[in-house]
Structure formats: C-alpha cells, structure tokens
C-alpha atoms as a PDB file:
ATOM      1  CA  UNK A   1     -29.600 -27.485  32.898  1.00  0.00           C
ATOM      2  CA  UNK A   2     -31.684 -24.590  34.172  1.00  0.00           C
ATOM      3  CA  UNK A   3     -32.820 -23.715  30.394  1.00  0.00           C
ATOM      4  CA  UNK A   4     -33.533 -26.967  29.489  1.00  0.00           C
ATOM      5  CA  UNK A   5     -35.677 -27.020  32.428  1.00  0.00           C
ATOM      6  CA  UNK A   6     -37.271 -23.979  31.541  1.00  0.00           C
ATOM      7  CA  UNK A   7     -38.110 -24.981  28.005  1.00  0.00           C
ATOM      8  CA  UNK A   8     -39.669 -28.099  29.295  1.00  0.00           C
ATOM      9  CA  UNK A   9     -41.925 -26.559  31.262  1.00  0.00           C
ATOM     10  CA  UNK A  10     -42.793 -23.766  28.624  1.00  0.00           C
ATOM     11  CA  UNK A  11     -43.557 -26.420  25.565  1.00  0.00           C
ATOM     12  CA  UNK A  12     -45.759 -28.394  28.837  1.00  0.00           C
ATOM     13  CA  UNK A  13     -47.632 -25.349  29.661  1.00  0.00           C
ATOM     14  CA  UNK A  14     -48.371 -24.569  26.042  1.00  0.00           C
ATOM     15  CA  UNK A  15     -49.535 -28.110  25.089  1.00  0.00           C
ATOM     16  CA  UNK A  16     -51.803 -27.945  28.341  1.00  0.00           C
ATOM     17  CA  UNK A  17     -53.593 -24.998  27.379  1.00  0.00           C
ATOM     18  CA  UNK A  18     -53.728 -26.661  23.851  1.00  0.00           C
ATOM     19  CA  UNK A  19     -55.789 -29.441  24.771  1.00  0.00           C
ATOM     20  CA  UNK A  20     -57.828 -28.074  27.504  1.00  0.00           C
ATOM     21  CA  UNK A  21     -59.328 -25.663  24.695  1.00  0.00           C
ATOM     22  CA  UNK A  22     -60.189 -28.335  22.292  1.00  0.00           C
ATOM     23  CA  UNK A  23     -61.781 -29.985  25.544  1.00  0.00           C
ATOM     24  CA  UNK A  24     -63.744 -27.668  26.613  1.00  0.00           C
ATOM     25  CA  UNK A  25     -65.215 -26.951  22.665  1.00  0.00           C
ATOM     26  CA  UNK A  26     -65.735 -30.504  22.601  1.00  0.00           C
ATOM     27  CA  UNK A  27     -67.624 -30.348  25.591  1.00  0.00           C
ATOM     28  CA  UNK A  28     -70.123 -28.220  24.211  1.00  0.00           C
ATOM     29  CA  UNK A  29     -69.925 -25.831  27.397  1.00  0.00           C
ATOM     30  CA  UNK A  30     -71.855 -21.979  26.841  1.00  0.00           C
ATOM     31  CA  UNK A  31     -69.556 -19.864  25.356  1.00  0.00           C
ATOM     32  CA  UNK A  32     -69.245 -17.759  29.018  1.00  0.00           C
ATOM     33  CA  UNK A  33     -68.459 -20.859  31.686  1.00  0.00           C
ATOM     34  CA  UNK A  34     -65.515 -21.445  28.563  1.00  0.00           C
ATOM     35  CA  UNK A  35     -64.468 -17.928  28.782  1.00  0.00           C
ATOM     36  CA  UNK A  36     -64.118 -17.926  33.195  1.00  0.00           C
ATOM     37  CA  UNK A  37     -62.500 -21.369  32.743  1.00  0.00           C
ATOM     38  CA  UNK A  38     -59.944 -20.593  30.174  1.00  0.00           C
ATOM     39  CA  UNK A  39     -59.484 -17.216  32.439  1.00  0.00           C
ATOM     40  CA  UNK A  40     -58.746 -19.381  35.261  1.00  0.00           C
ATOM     41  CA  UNK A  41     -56.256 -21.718  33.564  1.00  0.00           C
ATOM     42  CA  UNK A  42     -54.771 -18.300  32.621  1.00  0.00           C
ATOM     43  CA  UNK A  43     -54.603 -17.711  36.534  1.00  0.00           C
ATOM     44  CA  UNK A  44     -52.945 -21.052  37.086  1.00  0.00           C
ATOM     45  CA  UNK A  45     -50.365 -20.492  34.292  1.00  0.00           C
ATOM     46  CA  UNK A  46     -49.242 -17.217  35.838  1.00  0.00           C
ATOM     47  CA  UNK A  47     -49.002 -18.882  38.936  1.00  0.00           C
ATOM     48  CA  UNK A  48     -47.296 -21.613  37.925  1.00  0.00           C
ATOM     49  CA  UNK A  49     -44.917 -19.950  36.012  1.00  0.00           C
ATOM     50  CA  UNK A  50     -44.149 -17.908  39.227  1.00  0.00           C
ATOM     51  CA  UNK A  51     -43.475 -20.482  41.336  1.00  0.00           C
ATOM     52  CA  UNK A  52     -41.351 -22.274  38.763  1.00  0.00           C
ATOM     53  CA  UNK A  53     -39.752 -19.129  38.500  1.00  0.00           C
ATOM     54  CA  UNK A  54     -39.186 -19.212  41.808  1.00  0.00           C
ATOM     55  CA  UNK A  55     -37.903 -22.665  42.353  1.00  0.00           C
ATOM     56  CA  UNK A  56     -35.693 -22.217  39.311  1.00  0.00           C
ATOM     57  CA  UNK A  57     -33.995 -19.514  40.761  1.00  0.00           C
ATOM     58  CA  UNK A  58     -33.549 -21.683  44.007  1.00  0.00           C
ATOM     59  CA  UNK A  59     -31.975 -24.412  41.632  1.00  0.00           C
ATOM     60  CA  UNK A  60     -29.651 -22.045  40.489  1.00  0.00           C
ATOM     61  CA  UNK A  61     -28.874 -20.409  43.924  1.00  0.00           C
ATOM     62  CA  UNK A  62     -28.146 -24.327  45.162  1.00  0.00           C
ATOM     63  CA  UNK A  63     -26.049 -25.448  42.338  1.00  0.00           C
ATOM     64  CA  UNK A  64     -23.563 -22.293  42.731  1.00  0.00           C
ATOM     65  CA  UNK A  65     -23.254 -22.968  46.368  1.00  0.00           C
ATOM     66  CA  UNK A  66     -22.530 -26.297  45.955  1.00  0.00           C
ATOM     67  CA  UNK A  67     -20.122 -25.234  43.038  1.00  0.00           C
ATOM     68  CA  UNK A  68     -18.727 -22.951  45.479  1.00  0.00           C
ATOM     69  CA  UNK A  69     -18.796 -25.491  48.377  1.00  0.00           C
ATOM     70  CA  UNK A  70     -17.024 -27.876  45.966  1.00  0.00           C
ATOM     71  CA  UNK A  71     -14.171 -25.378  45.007  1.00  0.00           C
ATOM     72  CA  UNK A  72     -13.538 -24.486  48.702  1.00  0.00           C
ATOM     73  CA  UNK A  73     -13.637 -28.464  49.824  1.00  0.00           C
ATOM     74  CA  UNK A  74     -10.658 -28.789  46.980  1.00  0.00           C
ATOM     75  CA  UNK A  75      -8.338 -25.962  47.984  1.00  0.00           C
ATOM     76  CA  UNK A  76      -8.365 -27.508  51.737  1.00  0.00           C
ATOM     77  CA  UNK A  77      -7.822 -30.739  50.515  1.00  0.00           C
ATOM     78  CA  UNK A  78      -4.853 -29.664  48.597  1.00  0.00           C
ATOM     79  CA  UNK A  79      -3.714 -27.560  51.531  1.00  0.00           C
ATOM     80  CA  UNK A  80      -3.847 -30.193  53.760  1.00  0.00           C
ATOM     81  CA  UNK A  81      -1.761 -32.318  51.409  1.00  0.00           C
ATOM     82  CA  UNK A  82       0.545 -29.664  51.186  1.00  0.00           C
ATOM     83  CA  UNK A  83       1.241 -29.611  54.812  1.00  0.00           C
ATOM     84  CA  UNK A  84       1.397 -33.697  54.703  1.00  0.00           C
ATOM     85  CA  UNK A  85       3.746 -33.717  52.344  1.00  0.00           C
ATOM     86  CA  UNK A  86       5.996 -30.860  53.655  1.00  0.00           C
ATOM     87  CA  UNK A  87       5.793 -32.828  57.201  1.00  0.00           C
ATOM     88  CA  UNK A  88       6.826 -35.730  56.273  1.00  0.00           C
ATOM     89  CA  UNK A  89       9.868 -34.268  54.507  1.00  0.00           C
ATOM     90  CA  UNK A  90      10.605 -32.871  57.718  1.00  0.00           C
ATOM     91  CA  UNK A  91       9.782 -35.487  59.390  1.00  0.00           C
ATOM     92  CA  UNK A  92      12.636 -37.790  56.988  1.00  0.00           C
ATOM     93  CA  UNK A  93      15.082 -35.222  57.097  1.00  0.00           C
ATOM     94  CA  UNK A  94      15.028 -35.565  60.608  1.00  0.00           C
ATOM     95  CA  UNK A  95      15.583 -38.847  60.804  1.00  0.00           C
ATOM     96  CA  UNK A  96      18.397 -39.503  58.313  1.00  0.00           C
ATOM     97  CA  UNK A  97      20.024 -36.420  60.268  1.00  0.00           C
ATOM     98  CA  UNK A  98      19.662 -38.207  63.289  1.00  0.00           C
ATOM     99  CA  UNK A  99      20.593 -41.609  62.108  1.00  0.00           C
ATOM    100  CA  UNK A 100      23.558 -40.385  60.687  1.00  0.00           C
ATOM    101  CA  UNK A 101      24.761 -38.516  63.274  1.00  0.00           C
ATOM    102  CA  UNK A 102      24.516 -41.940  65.557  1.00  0.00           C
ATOM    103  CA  UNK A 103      26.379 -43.404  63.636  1.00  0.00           C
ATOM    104  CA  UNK A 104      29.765 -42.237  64.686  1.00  0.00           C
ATOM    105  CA  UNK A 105      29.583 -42.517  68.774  1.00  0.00           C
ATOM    106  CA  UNK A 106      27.887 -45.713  68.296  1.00  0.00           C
ATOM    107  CA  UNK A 107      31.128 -47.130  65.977  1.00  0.00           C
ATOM    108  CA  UNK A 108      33.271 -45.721  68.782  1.00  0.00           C
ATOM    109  CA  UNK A 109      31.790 -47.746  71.465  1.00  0.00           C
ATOM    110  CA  UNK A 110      31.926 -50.813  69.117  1.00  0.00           C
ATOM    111  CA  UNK A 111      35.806 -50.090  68.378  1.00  0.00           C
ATOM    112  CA  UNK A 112      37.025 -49.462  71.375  1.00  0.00           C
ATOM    113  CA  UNK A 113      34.900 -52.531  73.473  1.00  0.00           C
ATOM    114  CA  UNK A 114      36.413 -54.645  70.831  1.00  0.00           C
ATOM    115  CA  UNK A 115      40.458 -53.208  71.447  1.00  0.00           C
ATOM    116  CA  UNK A 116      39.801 -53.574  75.595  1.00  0.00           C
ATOM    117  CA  UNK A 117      38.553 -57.401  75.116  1.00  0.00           C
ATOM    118  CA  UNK A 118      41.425 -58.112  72.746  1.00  0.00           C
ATOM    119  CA  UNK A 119      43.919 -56.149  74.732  1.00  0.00           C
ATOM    120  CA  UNK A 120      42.379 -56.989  78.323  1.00  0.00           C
ATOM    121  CA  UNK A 121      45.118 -58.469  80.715  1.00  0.00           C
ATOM    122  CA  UNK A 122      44.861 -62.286  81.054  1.00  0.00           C
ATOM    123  CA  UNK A 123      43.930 -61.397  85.092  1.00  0.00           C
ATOM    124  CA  UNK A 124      40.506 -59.945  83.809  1.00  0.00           C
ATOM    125  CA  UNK A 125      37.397 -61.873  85.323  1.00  0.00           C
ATOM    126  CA  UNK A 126      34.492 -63.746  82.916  1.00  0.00           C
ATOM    127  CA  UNK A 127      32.018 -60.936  84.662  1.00  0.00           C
ATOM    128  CA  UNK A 128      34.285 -58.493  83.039  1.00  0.00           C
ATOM    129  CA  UNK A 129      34.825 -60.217  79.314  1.00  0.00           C
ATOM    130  CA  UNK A 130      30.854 -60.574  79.612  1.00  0.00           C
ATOM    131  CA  UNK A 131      29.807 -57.313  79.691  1.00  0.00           C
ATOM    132  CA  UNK A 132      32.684 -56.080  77.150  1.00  0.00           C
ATOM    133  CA  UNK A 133      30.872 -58.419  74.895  1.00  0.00           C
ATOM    134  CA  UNK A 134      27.766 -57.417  75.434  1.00  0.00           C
ATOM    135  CA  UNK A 135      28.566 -53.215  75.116  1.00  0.00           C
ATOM    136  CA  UNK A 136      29.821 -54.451  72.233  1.00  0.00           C
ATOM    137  CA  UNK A 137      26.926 -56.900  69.918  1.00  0.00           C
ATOM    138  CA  UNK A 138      24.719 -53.882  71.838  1.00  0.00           C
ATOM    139  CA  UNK A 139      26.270 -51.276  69.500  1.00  0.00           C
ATOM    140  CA  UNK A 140      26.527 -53.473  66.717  1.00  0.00           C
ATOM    141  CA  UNK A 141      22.701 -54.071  66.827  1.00  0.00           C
ATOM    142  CA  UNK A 142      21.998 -50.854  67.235  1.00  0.00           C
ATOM    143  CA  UNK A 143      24.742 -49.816  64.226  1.00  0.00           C
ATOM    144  CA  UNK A 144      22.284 -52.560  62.125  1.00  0.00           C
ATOM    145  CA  UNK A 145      19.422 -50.558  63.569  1.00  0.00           C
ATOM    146  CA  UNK A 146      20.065 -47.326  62.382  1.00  0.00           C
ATOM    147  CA  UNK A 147      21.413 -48.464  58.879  1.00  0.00           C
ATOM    148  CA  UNK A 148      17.866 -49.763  58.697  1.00  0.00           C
ATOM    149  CA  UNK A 149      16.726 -46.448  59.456  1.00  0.00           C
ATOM    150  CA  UNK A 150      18.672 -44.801  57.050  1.00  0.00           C
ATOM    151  CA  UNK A 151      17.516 -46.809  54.124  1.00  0.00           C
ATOM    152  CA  UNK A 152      14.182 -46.579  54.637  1.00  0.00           C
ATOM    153  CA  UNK A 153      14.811 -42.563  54.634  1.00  0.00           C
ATOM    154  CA  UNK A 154      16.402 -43.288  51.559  1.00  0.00           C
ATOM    155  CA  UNK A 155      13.633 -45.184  49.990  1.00  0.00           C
ATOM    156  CA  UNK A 156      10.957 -42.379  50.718  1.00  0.00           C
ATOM    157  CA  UNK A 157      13.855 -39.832  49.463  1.00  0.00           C
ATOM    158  CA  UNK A 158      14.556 -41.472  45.713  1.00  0.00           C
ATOM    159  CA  UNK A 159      13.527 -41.305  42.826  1.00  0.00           C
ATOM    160  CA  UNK A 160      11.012 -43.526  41.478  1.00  0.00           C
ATOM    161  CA  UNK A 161      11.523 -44.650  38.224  1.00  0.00           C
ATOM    162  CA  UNK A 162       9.285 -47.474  37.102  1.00  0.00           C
ATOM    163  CA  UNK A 163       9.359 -49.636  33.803  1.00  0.00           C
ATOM    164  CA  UNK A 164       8.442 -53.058  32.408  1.00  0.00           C
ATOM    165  CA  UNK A 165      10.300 -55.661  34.347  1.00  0.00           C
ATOM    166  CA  UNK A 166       9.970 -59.443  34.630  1.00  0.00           C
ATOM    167  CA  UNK A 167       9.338 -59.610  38.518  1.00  0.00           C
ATOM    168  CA  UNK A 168      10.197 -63.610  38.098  1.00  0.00           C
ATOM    169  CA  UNK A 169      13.426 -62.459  37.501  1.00  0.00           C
ATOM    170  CA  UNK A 170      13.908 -59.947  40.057  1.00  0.00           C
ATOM    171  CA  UNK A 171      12.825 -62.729  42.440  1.00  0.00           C
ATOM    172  CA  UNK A 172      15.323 -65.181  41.438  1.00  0.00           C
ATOM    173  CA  UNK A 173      18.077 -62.377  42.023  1.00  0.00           C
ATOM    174  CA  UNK A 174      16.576 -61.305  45.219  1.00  0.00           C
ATOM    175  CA  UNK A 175      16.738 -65.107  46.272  1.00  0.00           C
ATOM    176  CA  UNK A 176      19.739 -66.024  45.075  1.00  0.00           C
ATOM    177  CA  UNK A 177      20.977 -62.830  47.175  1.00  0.00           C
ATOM    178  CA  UNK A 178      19.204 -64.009  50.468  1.00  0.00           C
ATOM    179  CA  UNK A 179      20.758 -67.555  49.987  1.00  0.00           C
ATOM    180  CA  UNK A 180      24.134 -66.486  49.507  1.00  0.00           C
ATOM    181  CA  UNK A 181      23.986 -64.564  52.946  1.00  0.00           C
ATOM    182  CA  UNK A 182      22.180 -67.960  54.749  1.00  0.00           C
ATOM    183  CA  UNK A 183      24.955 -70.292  53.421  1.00  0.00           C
ATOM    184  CA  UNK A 184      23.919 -73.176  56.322  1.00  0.00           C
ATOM    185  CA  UNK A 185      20.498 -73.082  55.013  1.00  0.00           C
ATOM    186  CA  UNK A 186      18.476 -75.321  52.355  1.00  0.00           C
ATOM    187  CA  UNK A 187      15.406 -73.514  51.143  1.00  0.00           C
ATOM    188  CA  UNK A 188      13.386 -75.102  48.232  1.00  0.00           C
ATOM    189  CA  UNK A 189      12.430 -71.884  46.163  1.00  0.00           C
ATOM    190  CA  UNK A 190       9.143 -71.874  43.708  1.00  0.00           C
ATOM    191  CA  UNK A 191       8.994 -68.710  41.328  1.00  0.00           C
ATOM    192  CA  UNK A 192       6.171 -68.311  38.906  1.00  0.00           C
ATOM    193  CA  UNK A 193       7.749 -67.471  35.352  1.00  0.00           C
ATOM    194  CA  UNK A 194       6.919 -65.066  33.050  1.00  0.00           C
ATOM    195  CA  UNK A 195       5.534 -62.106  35.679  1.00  0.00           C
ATOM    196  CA  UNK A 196       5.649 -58.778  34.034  1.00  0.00           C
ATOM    197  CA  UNK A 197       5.034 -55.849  36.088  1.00  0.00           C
ATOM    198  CA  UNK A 198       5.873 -51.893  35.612  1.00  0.00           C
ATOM    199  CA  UNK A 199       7.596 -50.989  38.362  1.00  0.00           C
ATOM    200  CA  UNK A 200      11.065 -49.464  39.553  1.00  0.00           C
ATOM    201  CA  UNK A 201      13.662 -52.872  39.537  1.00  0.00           C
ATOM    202  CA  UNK A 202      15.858 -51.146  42.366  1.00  0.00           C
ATOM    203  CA  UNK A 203      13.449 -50.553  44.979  1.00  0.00           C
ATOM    204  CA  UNK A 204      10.942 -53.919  44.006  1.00  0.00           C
ATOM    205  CA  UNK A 205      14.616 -55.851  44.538  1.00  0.00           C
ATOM    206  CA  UNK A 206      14.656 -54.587  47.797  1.00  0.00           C
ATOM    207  CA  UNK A 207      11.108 -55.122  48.680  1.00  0.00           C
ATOM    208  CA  UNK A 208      11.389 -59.017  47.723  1.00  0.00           C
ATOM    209  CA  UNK A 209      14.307 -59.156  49.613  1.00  0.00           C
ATOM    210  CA  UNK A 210      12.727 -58.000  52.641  1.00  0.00           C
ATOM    211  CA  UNK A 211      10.266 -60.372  52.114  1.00  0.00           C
ATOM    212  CA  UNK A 212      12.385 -63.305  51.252  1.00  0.00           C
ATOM    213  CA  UNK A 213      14.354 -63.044  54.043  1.00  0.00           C
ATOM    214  CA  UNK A 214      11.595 -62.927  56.250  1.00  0.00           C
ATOM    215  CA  UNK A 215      10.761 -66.003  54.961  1.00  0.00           C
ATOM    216  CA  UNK A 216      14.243 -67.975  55.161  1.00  0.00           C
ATOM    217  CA  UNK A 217      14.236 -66.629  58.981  1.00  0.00           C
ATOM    218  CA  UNK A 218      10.839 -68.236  59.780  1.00  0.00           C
ATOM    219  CA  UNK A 219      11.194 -71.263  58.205  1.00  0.00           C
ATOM    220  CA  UNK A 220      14.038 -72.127  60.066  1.00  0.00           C
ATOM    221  CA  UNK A 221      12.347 -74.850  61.780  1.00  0.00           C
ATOM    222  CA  UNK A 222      10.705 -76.438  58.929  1.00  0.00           C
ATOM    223  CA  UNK A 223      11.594 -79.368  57.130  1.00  0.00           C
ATOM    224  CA  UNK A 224      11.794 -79.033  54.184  1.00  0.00           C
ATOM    225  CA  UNK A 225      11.744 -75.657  54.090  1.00  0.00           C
ATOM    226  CA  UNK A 226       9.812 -73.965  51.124  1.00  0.00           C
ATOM    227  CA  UNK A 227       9.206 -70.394  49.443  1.00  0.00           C
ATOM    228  CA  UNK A 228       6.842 -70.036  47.193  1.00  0.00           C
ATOM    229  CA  UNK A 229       6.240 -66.630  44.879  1.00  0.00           C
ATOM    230  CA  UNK A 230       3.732 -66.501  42.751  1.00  0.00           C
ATOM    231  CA  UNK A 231       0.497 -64.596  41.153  1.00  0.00           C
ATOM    232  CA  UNK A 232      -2.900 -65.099  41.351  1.00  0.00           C
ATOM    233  CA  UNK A 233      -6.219 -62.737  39.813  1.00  0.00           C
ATOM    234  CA  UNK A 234      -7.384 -60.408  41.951  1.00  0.00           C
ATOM    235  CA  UNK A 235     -10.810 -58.159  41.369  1.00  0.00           C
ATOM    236  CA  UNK A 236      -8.567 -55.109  40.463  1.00  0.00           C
ATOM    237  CA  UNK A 237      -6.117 -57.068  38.551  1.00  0.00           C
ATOM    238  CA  UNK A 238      -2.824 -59.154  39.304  1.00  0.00           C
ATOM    239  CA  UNK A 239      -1.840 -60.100  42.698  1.00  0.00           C
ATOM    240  CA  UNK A 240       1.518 -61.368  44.126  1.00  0.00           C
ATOM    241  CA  UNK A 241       2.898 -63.048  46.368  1.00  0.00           C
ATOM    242  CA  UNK A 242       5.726 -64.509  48.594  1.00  0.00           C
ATOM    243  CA  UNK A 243       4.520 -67.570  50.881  1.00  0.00           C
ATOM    244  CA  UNK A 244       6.149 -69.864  53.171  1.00  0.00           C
ATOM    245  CA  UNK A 245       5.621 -73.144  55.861  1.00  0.00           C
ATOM    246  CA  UNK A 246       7.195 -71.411  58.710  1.00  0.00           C
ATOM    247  CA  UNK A 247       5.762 -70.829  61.857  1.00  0.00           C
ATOM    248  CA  UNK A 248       3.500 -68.369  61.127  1.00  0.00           C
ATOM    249  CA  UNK A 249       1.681 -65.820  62.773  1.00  0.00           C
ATOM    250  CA  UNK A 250      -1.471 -65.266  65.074  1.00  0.00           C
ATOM    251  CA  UNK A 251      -3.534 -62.573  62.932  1.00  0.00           C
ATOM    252  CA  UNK A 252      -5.124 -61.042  65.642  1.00  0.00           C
ATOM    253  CA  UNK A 253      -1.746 -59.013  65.307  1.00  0.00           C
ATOM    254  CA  UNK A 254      -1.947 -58.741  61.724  1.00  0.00           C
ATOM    255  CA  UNK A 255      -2.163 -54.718  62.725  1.00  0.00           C
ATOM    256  CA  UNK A 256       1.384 -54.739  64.124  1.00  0.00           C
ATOM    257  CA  UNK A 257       3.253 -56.093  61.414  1.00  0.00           C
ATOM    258  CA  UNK A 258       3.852 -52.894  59.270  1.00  0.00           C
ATOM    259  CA  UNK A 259       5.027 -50.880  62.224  1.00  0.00           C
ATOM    260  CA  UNK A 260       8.466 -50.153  63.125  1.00  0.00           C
ATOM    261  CA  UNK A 261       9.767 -51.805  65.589  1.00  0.00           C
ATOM    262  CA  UNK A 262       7.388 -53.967  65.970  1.00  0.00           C
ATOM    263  CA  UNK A 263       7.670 -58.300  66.611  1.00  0.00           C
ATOM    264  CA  UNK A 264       5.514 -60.877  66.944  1.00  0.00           C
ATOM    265  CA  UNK A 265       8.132 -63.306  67.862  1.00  0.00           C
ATOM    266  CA  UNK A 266      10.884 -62.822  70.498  1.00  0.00           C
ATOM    267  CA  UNK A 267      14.297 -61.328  69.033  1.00  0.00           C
ATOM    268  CA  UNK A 268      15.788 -64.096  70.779  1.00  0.00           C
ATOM    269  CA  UNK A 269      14.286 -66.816  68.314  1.00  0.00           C
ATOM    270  CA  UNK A 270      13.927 -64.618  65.120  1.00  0.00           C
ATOM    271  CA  UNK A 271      16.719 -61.379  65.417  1.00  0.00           C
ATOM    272  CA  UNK A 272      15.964 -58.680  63.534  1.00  0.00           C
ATOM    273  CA  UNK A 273      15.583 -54.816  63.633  1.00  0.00           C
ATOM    274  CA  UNK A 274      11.605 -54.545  62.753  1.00  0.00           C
ATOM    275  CA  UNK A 275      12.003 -52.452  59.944  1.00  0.00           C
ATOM    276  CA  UNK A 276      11.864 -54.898  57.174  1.00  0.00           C
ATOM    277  CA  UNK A 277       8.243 -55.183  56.657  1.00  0.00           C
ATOM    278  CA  UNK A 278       8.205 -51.012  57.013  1.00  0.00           C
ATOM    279  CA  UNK A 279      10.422 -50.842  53.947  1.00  0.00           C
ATOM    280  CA  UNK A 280       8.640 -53.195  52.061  1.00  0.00           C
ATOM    281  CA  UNK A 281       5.305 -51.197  52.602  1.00  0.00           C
ATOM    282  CA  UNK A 282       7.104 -47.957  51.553  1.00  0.00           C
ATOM    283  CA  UNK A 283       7.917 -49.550  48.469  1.00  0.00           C
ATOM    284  CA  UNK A 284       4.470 -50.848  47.560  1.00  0.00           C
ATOM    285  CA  UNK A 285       2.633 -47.792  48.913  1.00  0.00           C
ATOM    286  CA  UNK A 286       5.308 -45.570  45.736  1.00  0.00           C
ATOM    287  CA  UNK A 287       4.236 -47.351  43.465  1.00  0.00           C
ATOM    288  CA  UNK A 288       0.721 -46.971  44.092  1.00  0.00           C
ATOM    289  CA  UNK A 289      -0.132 -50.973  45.448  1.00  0.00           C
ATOM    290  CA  UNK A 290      -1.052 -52.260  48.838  1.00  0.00           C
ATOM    291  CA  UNK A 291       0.516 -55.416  50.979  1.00  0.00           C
ATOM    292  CA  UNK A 292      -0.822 -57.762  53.625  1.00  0.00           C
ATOM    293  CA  UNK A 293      -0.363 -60.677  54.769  1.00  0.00           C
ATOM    294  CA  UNK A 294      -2.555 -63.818  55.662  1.00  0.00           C
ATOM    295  CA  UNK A 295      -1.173 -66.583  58.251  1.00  0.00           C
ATOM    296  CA  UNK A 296      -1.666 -69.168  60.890  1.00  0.00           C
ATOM    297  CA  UNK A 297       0.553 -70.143  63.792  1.00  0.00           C
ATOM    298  CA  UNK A 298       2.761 -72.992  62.728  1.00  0.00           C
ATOM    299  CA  UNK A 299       1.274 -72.934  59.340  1.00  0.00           C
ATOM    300  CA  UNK A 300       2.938 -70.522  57.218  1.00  0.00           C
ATOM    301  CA  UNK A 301       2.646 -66.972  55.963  1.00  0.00           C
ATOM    302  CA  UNK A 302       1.545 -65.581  52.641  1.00  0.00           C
ATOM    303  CA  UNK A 303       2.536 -61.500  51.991  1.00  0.00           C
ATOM    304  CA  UNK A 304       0.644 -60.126  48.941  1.00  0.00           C
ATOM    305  CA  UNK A 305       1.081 -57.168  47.318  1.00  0.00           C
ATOM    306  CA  UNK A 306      -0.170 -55.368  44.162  1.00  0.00           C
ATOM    307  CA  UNK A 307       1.670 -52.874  42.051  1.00  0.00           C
END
C-alpha cells in the first residue's frame, strides 16, 4: 500500500510539471518569468515530496502499531479464553464432585425415614408419621435435584458428535418418551415432518425432552391440551420450535428462565428442580444455536431454538 501510494504521487507530480510547461510556452511568457516559475514549481515539488515523505513514513509508523496493537489484542483474547475455559472445567468438576458425593448421605436419610415409618409402633402420633414423611419426599427431591445436577455436568463434559438427523423424528421419540412417563395425561402432539438438522441425536433428544415436558406440565390445565413443534425461516436460516396453550408466562421474567433454580410458577402447582431449561440451553449453546422463548400468561409458550 505504501508503494502504490508512492508511485501515485510520483506519475502525479511528473504529469503536473508536464503540463504546467506546455502552459506556460503557450502562454507566451519572456523566457526569464518561465525560468523563476518553473524554479518555483521545482521548490514546491521538493517540498511536496518532503512532506509526502513525511506523512508516508507516518502511514507506515501507524499501520505497524496498529499491526502490533492487533497482535497484542489477539493473544489477550486467547488468554482470556484460556482461563474461561480452564474455569469452567473447574468450575464442573466441582460440581459433579460435589453432587456425587451428596448423593450417598442424602439416600441414607431417604432409607432409613422410609424403614422408621414402615417399622414405627402403631402408638406413634400423625405429628410424628408427618414429619417422617416429609424428611423423607425432602431427600427424595433433593436426590432428583442433584441427579439434575449431575447431568447437566455431564452434558458440558461429553463429547459432541453431530450428524444429519431428521429432528421430526427425534421429536416423536422424545414425545412418545414424555407420554409414557404422564400415563393420566392426553396431549394432542403436532410435529412438522421432514426436519433435517446436523446435530448430535443424544444430546438434541434430551434437549426436546426438556422442552416437551415442560410443555405437558403447563398444559395441565388446558383442554384440549396441545404441543406443537415445528420450523419456520428465520434471517440466518431455519428456526424451531416447541409451542404450547398452557398457562404461559409473564415476559417481563423472560431473563429468569435459563437460570438454575429459577421458577416462575410456584413448585406447588408445577414441581420441578429448575434445571430443565439450563440443560436445554447447554445443549443449544454446543452446538453453536441460541433459544428463547416468547409467551403470554394463560396463553401459551413458544421455545425456539436454532442449531
């Protein structure tokens, strides 16, 4: 760039002086006013040519500083990454340990709540029974809890291994899966046919899972009660979804959705462990897609996702 530059302004200088001869012997001007003038375009060229000396050398001072700028800007962005990455390894590690070390007081306190209520003399008060009881759904929830826990550790742990899939198909699996574990429930299922996507099947079966049995929880009160997934064009290519008429959500708390645990409806009405929607994220976010979710209180949700 800096010769071209250079060149230009040499074959622009020599032109100039070109024509501004023939001028001036067109002009009929005395032979000594031609000679001072053509001495002081001489003057002007030197000068010139100084100066763009000068501010070529400035151009090429700037661009290695920036090339330098640019190369330092890179290793700290890839040092930073570094230190992401290596942190959040950490931070997984720590969390499977954790969760699986849980694991065996909390089966403990489930056992042996269960043995006193089964062996508890026939004397033993209601109170008594009660609280038994509740030690014991207590550690159960928290035993579902930390299983969560442990598969989403899992899921940033594995491998990835993606490949051409029909995603209708995966669906009708994944729903066919949820239905079997919601036998009292009728659900009207709609699945677009004929989506092809490149993605891993294990980990996308767990994502629509997650989202499908969001969607048989919270359309509990509707009648009929209907799933819809589907794809529609999107400005950066295909997007999917999973969409239901259950009761919804105010989006106002849109933000809290993908957080773990995190509810927008009481676990009284809706139980679950507020990790669902985390996984299902995680999933997405490997294979290099995004998810949201648009909704209206008692009017349905719709979670898209790309891939």
């Amino acid at each position: 760039m800096p010769r071209t530059i250079a060149l230009i302004y040499v074959a622009f200088g020599t032109v100039w002086i070109f024509f501004t001869d023939r001028l001036l012997v067109w002009m009929h001007l005395s032979p000594e006013l031609i000679l001072r003038i053509q001495t002081g375009k001489g003057w002007l060229f030197v000068i010139g040519e100084r100066r763009g000396g000068d501010a070529m050398a400035a151009l090429i001072k700037s661009r290695n500083e920036t090339r330098v700028a640019n190369a330092d800007l890179e290793r700290r962005v890839a040092e930073r990454t570094r230190q992401l990455e290596a942190a959040n390894r950490e931070l997984e590690a720590f969390a499977y340990a954790v969760s699986h070390d849980l694991r065996a007081p909390l089966r403990s306190m489930s056992g042996f709540s269960q043995i006193l209520q089964e062996s508890a003399p026939p004397g033993l008060d209601e109170k008594s029974r009660h609280y038994l009881q509740r030690i014991h759904d207590a550690s159960m929830r928290m035993s579902g809890l930390i299983e969560d826990l442990l598969n989403l550790s899992r899921i940033g742990r594995s491998e990835l291994t993606a490949r051409p899939i029909n995603l209708s198909q995966v669906a009708a699996e994944a729903a066919a899966a949820v239905r079997e574990r919601n036998p009292g429930r009728e659900v009207q299922v709609e699945i677009a046919p004929d989506m092809e996507v490149s993605a891993d099947p294990r980990l996308l079966r767990i994502a629509l899972e997650n989202l499908l049995s969001n969607a048989w929880k919270y359309t509990s009160r509707a009648s009929p009660a209907t799933v819809a997934v589907g794809t529609q064009a999107g400005e950066h290519g295909p997007i999917y979804y999973v969409r239901d008429n259950g009761v919804g959500f105010d989006m106002k708390y849109a933000d809290k959705l993908f957080v773990p645990f995190q509810r927008l409806h009481p676990e009284a009405e809706f139980p679950g462990s507020g990790i669902g929607l985390v996984t299902v994220q995680r999933i997405i976010a490997r294979h290099g897609g995004r998810v949201w979710a648009e909704a209206q209180p008692d009017a349905g949700a719709t979670f898209y996702f790309t891939l």
